[in-house]
N, C-alpha and C. Protein backbone atom coordinates (compact mmCIF):
# COMPACT_ATOMS: atom_id res chain seq x y z
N UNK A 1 118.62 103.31 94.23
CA UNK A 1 117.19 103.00 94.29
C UNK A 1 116.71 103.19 95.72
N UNK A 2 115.64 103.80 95.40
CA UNK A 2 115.17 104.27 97.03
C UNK A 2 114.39 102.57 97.56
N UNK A 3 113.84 102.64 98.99
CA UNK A 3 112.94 101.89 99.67
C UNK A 3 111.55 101.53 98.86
N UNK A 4 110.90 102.55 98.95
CA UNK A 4 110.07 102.53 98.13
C UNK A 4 109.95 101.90 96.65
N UNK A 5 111.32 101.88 95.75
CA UNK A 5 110.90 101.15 94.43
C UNK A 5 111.62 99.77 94.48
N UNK A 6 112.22 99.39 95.96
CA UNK A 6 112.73 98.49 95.67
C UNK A 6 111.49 97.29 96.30
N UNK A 7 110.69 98.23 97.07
CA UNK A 7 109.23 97.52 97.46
C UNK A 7 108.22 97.21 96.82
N UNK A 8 108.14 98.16 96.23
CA UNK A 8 107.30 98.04 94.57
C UNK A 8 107.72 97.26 93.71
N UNK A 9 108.94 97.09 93.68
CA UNK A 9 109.74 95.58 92.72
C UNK A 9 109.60 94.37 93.40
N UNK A 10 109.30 94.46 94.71
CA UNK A 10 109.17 93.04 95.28
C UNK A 10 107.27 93.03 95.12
N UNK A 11 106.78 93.25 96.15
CA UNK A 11 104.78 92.97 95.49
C UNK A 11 104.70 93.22 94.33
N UNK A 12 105.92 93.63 93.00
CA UNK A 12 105.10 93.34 91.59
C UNK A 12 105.72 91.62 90.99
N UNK A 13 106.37 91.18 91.81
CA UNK A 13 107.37 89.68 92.02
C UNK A 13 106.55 89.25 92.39
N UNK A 14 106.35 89.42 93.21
CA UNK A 14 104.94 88.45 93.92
C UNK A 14 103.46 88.67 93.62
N UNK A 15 103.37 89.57 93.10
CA UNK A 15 102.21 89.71 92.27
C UNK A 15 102.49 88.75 90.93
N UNK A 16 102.97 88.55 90.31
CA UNK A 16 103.36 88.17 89.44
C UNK A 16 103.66 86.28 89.77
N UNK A 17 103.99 86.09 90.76
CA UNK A 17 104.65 84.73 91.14
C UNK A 17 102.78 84.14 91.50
N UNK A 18 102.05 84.93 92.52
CA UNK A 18 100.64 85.04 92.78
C UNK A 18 100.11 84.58 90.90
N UNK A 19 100.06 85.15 89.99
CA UNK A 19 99.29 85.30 89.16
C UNK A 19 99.87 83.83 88.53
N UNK A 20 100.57 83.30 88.35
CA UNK A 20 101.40 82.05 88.07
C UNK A 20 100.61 80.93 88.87
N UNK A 21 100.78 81.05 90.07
CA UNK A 21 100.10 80.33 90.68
C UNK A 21 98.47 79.85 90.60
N UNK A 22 97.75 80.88 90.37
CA UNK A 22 96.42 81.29 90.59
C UNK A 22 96.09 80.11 88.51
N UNK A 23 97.27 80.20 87.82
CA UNK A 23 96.84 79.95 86.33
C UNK A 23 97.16 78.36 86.84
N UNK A 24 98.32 77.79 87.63
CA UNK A 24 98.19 76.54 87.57
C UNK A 24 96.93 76.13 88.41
N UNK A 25 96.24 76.33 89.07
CA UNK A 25 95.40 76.00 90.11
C UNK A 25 94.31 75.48 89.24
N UNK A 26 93.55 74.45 90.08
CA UNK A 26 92.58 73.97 90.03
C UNK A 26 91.13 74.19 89.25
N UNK A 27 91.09 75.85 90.01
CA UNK A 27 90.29 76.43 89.60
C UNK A 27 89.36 76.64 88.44
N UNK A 28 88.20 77.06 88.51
CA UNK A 28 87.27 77.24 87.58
C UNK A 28 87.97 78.18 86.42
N UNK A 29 87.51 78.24 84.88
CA UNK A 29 88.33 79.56 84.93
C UNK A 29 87.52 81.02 85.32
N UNK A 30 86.28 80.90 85.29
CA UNK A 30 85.69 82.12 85.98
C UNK A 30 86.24 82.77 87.24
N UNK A 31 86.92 81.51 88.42
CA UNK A 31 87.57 81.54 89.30
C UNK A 31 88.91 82.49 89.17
N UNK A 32 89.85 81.96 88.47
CA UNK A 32 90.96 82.04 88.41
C UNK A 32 90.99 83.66 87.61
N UNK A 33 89.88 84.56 86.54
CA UNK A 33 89.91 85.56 86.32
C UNK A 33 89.07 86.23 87.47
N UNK A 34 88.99 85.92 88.18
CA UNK A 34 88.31 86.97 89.48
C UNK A 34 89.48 87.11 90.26
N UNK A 35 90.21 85.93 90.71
CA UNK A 35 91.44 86.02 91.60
C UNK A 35 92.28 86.85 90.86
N UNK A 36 92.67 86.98 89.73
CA UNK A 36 93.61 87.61 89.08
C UNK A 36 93.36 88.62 88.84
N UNK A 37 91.75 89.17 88.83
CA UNK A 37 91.75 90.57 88.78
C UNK A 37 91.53 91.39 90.30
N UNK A 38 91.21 90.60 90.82
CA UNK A 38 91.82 91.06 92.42
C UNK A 38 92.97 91.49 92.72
N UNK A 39 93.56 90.63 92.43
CA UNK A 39 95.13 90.73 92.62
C UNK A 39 95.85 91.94 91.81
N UNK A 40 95.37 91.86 90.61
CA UNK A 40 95.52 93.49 89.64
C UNK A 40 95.48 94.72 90.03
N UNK A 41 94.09 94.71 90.80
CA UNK A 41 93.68 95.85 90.89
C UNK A 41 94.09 96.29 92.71
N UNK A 42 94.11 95.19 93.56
CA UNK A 42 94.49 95.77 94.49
C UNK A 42 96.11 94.57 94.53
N UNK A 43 96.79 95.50 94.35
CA UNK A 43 98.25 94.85 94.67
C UNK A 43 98.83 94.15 95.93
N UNK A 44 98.50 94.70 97.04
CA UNK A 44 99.06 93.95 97.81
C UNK A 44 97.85 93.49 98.89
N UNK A 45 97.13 93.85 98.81
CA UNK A 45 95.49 93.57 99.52
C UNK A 45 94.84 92.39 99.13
N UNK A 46 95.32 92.55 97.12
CA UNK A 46 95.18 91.52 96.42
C UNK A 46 96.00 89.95 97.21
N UNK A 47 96.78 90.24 96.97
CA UNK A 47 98.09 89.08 97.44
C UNK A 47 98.45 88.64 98.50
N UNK A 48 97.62 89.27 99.86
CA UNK A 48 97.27 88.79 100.78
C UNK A 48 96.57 87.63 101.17
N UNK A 49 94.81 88.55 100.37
CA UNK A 49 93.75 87.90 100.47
C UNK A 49 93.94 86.39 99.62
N UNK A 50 94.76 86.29 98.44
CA UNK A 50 95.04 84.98 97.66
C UNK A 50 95.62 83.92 98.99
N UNK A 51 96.75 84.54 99.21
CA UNK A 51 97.82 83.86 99.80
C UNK A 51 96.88 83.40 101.28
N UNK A 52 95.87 83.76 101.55
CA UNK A 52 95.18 83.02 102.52
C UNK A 52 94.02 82.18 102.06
N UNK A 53 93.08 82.72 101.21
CA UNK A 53 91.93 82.47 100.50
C UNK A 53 91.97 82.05 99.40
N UNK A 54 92.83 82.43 98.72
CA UNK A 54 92.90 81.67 97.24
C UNK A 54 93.18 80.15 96.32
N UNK A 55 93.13 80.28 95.53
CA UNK A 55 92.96 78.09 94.73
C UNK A 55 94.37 78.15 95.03
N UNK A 56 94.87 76.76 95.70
CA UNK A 56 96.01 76.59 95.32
C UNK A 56 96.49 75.47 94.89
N UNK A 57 97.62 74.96 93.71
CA UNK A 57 97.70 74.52 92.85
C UNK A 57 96.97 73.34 92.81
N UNK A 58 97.22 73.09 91.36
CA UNK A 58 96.35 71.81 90.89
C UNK A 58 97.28 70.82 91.07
């Protein structure tokens, strides 16, 4: 396995660990489907911006 897919296996882990998180949280659920489609659509831009800005748990 090259660099590359073993990087792509880790931000889709943490994308994934992110999206876990974002469902226990607090959050509105209007909230929690905006964060999650952030996070979808931009993968690691997504999982940044959570991991600074985003609900965290309830």
């Amino acid at each position: 396995m090259e660099f590359g897919g073993i990087a792509g296996l880790i931000i889709l882990l943490l994308d994934i660990y992110a999206i876990y998180k974002i469902f226990q949280s607090s959050a509105s659920t209007v909230a929690k489907v905006l964060w999650i489609l952030i996070v979808l659509i931009l993968p690691v831009l997504g999982l940044i911006i959570w991991f600074f800005a985003g609900p965290k748990g309830g």
